[in-house]
N, C-alpha and C. Protein backbone atom coordinates (compact mmCIF):
# COMPACT_ATOMS: atom_id res chain seq x y z
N UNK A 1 82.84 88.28 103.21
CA UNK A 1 82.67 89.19 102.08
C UNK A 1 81.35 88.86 101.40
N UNK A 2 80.77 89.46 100.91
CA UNK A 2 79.76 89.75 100.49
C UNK A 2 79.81 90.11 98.75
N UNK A 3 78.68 90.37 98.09
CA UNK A 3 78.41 90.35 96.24
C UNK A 3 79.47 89.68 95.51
N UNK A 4 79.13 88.25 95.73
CA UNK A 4 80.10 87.71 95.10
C UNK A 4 79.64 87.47 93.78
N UNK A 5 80.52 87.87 92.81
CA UNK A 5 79.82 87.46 91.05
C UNK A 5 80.95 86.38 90.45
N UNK A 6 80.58 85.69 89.62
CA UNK A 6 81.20 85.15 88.69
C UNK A 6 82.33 86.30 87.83
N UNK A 7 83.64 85.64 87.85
CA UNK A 7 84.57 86.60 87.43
C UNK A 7 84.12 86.27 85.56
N UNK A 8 84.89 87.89 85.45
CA UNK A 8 84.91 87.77 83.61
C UNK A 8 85.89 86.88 83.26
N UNK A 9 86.91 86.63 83.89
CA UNK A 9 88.02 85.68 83.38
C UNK A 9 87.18 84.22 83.00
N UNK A 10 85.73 84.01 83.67
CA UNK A 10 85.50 82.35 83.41
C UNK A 10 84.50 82.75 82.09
N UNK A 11 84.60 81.94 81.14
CA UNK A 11 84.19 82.51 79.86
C UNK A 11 83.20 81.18 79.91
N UNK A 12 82.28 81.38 78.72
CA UNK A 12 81.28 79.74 78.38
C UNK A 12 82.28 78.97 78.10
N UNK A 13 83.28 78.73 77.37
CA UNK A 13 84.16 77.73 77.27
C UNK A 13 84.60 76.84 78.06
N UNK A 14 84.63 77.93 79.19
CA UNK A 14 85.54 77.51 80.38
C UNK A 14 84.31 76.13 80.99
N UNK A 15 83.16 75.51 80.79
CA UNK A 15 82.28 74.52 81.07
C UNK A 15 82.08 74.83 82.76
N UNK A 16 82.14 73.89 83.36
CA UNK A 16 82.00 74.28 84.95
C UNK A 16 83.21 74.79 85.76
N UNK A 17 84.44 75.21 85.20
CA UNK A 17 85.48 75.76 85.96
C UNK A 17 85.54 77.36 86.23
N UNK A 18 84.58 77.41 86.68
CA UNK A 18 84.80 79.28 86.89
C UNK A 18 84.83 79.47 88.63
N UNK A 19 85.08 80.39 88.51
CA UNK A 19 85.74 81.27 89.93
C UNK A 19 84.81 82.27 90.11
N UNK A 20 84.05 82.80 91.16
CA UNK A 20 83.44 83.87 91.95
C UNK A 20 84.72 84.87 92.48
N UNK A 21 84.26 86.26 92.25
CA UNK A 21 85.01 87.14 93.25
C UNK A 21 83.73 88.14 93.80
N UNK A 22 84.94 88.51 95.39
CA UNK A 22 84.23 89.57 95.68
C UNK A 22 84.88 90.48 96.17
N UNK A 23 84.50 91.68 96.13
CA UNK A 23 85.61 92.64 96.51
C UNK A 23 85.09 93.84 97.26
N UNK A 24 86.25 94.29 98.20
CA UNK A 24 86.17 95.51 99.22
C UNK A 24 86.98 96.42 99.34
N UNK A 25 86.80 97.28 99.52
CA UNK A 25 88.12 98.47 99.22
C UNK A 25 89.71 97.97 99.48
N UNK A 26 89.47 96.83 100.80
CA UNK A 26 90.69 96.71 101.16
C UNK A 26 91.42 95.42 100.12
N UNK A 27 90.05 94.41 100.27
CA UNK A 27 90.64 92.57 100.18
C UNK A 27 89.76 92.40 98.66
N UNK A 28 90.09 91.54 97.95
CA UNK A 28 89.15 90.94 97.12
C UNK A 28 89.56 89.13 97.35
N UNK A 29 87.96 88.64 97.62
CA UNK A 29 88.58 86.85 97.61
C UNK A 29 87.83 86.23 96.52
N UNK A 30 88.26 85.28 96.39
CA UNK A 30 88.44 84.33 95.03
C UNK A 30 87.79 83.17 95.78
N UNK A 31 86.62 82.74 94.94
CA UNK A 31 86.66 81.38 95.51
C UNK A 31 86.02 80.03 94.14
N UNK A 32 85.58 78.95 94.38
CA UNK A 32 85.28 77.57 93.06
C UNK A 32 83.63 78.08 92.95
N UNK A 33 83.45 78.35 92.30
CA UNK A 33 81.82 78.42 91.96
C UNK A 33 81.47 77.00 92.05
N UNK A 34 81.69 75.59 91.76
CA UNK A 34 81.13 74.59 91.58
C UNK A 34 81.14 74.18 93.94
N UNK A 35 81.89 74.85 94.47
CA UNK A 35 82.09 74.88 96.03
C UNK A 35 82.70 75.54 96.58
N UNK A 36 81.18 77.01 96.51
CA UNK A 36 81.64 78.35 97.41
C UNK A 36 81.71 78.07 99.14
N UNK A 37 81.31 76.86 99.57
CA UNK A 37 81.31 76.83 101.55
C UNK A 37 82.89 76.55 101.29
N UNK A 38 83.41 75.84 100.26
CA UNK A 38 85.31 75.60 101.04
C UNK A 38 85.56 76.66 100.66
N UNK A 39 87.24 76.39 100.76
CA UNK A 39 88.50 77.61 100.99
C UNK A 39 87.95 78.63 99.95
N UNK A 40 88.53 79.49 100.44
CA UNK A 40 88.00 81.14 99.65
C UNK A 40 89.87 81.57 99.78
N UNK A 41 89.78 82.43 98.81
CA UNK A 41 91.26 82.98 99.25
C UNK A 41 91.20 84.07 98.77
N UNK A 42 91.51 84.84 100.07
CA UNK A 42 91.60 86.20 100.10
C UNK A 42 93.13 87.02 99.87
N UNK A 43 93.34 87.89 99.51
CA UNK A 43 94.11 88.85 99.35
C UNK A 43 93.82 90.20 99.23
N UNK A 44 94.88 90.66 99.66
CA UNK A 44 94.89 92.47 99.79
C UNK A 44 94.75 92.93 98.73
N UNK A 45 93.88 93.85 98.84
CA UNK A 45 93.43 94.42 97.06
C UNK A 45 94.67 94.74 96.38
N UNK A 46 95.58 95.61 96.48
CA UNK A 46 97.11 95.69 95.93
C UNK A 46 97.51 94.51 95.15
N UNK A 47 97.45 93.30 96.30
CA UNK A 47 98.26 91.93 95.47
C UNK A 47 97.26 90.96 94.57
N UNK A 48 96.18 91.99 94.24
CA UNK A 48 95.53 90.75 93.40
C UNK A 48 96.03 90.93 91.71
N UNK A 49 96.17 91.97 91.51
CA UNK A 49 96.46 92.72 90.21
C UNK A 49 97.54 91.31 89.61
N UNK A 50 98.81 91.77 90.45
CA UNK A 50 99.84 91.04 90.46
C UNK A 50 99.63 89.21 90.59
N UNK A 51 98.87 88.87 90.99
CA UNK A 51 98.36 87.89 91.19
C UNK A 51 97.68 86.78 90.06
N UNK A 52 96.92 88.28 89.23
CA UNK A 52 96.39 87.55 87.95
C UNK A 52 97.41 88.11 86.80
N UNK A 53 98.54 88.61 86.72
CA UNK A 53 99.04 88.44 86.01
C UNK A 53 99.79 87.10 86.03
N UNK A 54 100.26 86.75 87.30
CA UNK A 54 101.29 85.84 87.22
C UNK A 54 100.28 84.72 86.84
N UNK A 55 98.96 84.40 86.76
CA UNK A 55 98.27 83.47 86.45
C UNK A 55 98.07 83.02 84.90
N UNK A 56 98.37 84.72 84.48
CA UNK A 56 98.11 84.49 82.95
C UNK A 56 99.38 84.33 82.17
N UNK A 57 100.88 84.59 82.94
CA UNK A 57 102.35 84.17 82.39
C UNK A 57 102.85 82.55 82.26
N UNK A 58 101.56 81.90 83.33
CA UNK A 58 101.47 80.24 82.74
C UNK A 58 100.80 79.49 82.01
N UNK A 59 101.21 79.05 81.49
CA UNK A 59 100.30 77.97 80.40
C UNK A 59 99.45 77.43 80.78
């Protein structure tokens, strides 16, 4: 995947913990901005929605 940006979810607060996404009609993947060569994790565009909600129902 390709144009990966820094998500809006990582705010200045957030110091060096932010997340890159990138997205395609089908998949959008997620990966560590501080180490974009490891794991990336992809999902089907459908289940990401759902995905960041359940992220934001935990503390």
């Amino acid at each position: 995947m390709g144009n990966w940006r820094k998500s809006s979810y990582s705010g200045p607060d957030d110091g060096n913990e932010c997340v890159e996404i990138a997205n395609s009609p089908t998949h959008v993947a997620v990966r560590d901005t501080k180490a974009p060569a490891r794991a990336t994790l992809v999902f089907p565009a459908e289940a990401f929605a759902p995905f960041l909600e359940a992220l934001k129902s935990h503390p």
